[in-house]
C-alpha atoms as a PDB file:
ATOM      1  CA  UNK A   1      20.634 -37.341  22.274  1.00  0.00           C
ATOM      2  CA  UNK A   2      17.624 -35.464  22.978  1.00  0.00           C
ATOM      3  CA  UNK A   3      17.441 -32.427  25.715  1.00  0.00           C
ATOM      4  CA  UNK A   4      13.822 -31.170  26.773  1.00  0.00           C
ATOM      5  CA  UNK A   5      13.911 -26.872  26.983  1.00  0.00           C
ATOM      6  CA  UNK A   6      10.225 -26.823  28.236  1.00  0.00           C
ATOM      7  CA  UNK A   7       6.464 -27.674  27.426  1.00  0.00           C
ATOM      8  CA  UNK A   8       6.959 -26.607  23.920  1.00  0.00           C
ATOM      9  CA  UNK A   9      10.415 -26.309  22.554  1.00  0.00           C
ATOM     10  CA  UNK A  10      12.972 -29.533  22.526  1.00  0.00           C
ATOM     11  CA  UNK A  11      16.478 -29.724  20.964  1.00  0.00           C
ATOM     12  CA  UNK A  12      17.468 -32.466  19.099  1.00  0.00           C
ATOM     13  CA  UNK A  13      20.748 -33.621  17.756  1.00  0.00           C
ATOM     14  CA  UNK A  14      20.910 -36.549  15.120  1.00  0.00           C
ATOM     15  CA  UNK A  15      24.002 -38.260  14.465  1.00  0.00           C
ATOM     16  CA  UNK A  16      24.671 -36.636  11.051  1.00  0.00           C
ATOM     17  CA  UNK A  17      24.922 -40.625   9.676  1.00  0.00           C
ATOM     18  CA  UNK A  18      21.555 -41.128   9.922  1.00  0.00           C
ATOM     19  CA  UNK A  19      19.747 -41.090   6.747  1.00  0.00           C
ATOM     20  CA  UNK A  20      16.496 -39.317   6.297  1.00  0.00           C
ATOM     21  CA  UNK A  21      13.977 -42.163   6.619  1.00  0.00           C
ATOM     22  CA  UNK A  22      16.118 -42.781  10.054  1.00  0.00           C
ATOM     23  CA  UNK A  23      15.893 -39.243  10.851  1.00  0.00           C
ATOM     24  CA  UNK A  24      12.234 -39.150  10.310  1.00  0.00           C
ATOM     25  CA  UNK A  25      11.805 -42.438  11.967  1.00  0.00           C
ATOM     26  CA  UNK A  26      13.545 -41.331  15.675  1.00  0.00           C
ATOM     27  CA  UNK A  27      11.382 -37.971  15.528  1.00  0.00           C
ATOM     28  CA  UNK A  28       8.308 -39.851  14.961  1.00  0.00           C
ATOM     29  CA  UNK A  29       9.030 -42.286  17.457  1.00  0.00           C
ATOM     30  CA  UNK A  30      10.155 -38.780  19.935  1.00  0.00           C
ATOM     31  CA  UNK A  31       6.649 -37.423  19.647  1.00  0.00           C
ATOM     32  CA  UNK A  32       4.818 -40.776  20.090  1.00  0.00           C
ATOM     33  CA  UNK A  33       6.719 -41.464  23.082  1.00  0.00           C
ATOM     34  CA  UNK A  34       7.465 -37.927  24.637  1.00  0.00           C
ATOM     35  CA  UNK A  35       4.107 -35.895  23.429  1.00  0.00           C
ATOM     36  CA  UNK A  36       1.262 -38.764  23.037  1.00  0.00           C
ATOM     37  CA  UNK A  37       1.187 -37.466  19.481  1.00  0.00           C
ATOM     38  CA  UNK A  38       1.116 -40.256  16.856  1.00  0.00           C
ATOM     39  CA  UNK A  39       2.271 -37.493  14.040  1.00  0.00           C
ATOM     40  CA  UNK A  40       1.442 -38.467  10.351  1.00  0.00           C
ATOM     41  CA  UNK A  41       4.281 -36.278   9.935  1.00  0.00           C
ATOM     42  CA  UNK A  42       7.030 -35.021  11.979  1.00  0.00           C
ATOM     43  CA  UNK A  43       8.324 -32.109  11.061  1.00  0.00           C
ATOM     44  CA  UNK A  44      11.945 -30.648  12.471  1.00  0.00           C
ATOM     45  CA  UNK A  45      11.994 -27.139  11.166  1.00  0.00           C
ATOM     46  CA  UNK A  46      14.795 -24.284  11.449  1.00  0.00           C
ATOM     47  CA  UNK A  47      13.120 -21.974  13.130  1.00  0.00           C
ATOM     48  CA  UNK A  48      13.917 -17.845  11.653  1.00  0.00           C
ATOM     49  CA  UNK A  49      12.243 -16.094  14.667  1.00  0.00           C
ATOM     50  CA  UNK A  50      14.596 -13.740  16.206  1.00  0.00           C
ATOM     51  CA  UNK A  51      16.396 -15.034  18.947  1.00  0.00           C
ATOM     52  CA  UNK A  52      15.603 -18.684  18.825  1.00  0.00           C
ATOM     53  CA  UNK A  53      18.881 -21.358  18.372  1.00  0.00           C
ATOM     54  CA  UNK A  54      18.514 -24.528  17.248  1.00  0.00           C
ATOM     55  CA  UNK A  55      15.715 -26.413  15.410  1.00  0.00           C
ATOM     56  CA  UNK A  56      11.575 -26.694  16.429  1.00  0.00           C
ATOM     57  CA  UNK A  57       9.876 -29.634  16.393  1.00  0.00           C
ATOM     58  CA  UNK A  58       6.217 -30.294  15.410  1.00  0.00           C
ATOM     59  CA  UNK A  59       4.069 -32.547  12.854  1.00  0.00           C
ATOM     60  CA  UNK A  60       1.740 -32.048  10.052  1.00  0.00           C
ATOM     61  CA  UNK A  61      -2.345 -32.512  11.105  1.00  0.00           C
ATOM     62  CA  UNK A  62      -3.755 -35.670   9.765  1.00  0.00           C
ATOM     63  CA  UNK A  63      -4.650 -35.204   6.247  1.00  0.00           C
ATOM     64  CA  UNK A  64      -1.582 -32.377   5.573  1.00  0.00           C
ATOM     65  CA  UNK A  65      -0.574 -32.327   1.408  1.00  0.00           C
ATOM     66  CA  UNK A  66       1.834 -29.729   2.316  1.00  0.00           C
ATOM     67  CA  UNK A  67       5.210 -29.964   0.887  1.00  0.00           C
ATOM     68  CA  UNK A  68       7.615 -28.925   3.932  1.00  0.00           C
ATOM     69  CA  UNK A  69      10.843 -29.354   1.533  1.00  0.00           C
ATOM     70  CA  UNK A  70      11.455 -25.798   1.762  1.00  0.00           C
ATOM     71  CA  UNK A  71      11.166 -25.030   5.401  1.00  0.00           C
ATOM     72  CA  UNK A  72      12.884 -28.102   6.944  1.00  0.00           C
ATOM     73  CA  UNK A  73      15.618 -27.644   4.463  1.00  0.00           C
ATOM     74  CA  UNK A  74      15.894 -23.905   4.625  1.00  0.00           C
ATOM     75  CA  UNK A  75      13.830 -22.828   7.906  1.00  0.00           C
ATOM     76  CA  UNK A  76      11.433 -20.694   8.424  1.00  0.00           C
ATOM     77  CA  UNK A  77       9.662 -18.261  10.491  1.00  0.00           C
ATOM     78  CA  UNK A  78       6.506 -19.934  12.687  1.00  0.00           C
ATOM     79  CA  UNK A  79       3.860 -17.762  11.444  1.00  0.00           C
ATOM     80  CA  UNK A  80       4.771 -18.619   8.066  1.00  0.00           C
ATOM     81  CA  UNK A  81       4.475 -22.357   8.398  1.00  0.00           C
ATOM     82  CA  UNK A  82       1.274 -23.081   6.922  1.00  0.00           C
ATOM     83  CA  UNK A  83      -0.479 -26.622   5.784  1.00  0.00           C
ATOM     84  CA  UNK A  84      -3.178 -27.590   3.288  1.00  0.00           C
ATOM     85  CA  UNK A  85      -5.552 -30.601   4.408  1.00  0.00           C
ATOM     86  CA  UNK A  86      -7.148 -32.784   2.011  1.00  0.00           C
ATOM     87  CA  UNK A  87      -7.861 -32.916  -1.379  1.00  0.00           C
ATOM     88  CA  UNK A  88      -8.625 -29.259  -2.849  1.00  0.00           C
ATOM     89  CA  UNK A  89     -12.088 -28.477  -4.792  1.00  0.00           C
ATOM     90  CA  UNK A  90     -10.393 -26.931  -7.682  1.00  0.00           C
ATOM     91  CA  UNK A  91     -12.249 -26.267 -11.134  1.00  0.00           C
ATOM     92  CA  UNK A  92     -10.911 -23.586 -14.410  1.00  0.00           C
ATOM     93  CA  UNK A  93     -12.866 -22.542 -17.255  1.00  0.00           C
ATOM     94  CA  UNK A  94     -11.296 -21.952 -20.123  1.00  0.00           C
ATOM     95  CA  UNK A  95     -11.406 -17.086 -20.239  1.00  0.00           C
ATOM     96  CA  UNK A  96      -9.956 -14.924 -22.879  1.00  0.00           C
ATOM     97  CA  UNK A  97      -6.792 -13.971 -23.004  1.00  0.00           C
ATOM     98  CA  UNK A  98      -5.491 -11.042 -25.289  1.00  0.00           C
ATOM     99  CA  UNK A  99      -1.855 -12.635 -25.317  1.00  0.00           C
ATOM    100  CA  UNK A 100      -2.644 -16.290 -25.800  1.00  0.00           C
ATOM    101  CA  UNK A 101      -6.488 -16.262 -26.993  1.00  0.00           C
ATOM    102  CA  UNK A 102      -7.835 -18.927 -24.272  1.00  0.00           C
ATOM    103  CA  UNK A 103      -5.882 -19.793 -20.764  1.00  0.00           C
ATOM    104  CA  UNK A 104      -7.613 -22.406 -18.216  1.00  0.00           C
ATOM    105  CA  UNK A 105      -8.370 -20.152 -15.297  1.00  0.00           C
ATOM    106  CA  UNK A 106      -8.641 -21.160 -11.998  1.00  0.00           C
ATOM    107  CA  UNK A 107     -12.627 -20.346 -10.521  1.00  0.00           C
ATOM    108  CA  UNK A 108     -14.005 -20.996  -7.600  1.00  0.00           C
ATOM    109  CA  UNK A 109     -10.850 -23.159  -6.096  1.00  0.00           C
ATOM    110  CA  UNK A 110     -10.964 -23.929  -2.392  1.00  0.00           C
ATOM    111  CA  UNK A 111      -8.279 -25.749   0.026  1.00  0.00           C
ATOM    112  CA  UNK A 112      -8.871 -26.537   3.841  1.00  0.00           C
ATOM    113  CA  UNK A 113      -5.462 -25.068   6.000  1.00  0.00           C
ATOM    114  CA  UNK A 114      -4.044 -24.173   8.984  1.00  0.00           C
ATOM    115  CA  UNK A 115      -1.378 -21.753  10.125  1.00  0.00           C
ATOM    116  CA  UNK A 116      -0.990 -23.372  13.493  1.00  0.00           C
ATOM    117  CA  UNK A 117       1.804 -20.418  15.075  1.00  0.00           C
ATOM    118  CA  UNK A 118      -0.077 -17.545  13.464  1.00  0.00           C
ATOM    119  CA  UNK A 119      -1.284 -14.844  15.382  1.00  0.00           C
ATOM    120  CA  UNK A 120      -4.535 -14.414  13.558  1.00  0.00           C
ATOM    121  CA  UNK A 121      -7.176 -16.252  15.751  1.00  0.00           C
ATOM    122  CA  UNK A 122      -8.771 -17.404  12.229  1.00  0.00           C
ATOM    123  CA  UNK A 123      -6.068 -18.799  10.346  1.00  0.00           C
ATOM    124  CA  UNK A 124      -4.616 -20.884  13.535  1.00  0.00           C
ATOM    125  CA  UNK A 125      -7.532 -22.875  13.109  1.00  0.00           C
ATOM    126  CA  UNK A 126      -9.138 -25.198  10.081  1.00  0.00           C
ATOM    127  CA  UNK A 127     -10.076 -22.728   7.528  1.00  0.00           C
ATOM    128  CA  UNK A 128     -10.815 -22.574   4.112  1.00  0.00           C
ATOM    129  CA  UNK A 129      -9.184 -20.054   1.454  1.00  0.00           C
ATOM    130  CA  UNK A 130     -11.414 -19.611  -1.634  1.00  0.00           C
ATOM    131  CA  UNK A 131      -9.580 -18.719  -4.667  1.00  0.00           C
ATOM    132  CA  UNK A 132     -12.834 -16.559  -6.403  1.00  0.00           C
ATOM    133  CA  UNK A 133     -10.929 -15.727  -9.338  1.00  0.00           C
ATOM    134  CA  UNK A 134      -7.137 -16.112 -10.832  1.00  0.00           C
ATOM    135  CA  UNK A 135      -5.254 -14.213  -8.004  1.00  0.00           C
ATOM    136  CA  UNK A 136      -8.206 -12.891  -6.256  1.00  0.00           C
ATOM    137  CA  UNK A 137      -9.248 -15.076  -2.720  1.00  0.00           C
ATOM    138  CA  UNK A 138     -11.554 -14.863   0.168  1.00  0.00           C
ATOM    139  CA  UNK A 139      -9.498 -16.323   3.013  1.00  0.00           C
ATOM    140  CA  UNK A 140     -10.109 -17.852   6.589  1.00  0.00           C
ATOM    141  CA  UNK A 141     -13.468 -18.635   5.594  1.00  0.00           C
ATOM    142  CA  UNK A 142     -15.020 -20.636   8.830  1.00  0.00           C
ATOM    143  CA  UNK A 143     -18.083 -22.635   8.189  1.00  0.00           C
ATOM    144  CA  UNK A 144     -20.532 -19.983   8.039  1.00  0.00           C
ATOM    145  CA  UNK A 145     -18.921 -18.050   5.954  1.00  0.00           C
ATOM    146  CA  UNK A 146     -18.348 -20.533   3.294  1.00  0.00           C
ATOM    147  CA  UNK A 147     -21.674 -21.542   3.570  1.00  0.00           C
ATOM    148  CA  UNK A 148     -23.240 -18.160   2.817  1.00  0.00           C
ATOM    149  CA  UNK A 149     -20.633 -18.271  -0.127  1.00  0.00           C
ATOM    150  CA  UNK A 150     -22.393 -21.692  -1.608  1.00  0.00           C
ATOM    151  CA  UNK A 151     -25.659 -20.285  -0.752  1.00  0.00           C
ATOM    152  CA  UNK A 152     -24.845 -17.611  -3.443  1.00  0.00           C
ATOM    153  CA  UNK A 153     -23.126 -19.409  -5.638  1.00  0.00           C
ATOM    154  CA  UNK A 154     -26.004 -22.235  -5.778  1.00  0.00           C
ATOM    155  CA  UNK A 155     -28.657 -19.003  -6.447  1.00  0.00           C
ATOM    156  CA  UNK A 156     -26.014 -18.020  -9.247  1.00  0.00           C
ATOM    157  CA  UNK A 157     -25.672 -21.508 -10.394  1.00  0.00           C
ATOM    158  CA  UNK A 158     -30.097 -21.475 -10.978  1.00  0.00           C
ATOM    159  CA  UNK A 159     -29.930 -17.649 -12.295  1.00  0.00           C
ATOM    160  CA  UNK A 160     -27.580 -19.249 -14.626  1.00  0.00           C
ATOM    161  CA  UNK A 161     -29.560 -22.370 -15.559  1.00  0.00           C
ATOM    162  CA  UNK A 162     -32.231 -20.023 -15.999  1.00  0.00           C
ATOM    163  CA  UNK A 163     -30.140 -17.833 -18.504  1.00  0.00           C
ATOM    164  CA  UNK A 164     -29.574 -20.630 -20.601  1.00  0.00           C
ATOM    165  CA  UNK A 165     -32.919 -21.781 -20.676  1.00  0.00           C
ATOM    166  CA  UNK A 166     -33.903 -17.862 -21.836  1.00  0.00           C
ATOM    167  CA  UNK A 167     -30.397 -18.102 -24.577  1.00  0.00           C
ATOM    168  CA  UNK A 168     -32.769 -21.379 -26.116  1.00  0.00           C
ATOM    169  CA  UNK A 169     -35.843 -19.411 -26.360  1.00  0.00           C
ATOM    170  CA  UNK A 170     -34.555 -16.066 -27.587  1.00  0.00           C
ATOM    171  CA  UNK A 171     -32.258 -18.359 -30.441  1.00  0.00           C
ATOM    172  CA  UNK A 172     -35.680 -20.085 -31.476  1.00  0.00           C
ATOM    173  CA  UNK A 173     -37.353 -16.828 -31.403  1.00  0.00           C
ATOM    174  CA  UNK A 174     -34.566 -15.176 -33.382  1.00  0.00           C
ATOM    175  CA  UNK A 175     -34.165 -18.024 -35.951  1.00  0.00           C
ATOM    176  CA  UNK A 176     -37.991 -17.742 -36.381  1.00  0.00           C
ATOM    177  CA  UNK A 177     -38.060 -14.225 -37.041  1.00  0.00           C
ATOM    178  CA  UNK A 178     -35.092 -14.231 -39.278  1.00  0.00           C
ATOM    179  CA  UNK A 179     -36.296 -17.129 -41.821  1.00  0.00           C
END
């Protein structure tokens, strides 16, 4: 049985037989039929908010790596539902550590997302959150911004080819002067 509240909010009762491939099956086929939305993945989340009963329905963007396990199983508060898109661009270098000598750290480790019920214009919308350094980020970075942010990098990247190509000449001036 499924009862329509209004434009945005449904409530839906499953028999409790149904398995969860069936479950996820009659959703699906709910949105294609009820919204025009062909969702990749239908979501049925517990919502936390204050004074909402009963479960809210919506779907993972095309693309969404996001596992919901958590907030289907559990619920959660809208603002907090949050998916990642795509493939990340993640890359570590191995830094010092005092406690373990050498740990891969993450560097420079970016992941498209959306927070599609926050209240912050910027994350409700495809955005990417840079992860600069371990557990420091730059987040809701729109276009622009990450592109001024590979514009520097790519003027650090030469500055840095150019270091190494110094760190050859100073070793084959050092080695001369110490033979």
């Amino acid at each position: 049985m499924v009862l329509h509240l209004d434009e945005d909010q449904w409530v839906l009762v499953l028999s409790p037989g149904l398995g969860v491939e069936d479950q996820e099956r009659v959703v699906s086929a709910l949105f294609a039929k009820e919204l025009g939305v062909d969702a990749e993945r239908p979501l049925v989340i517990m919502r936390r908010d204050a004074g909402f009963q009963g479960p809210h329905l919506t779907w993972c963007p095309e693309g969404c790596v996001t596992d919901h396990a958590d907030d289907v199983r559990r619920g959660t508060f809208l603002a907090d539902v949050s998916h990642g898109i795509g493939t990340a661009a993640e890359m570590t270098l191995a830094v010092w550590d005092a406690q373990e000598s050498t740990v891969e750290a993450p560097v420079l480790s970016g992941q498209i997302g959306v927070d599609p019920y926050s209240e912050d214009p910027e994350r409700a919308v495809p955005h990417v959150s840079l992860q600069v350094f371990q557990d420091e980020w730059m987040e809701c970075l729109g276009p622009q911004e990450l592109g001024a942010v590979i514009t520097k990098v790519r003027s650090h990247l030469l500055a840095l080819e150019d270091l190494g190509e110094r760190l050859v000449e100073a070793r084959a001036s050092y080695r001369r002067v110490r033979s």
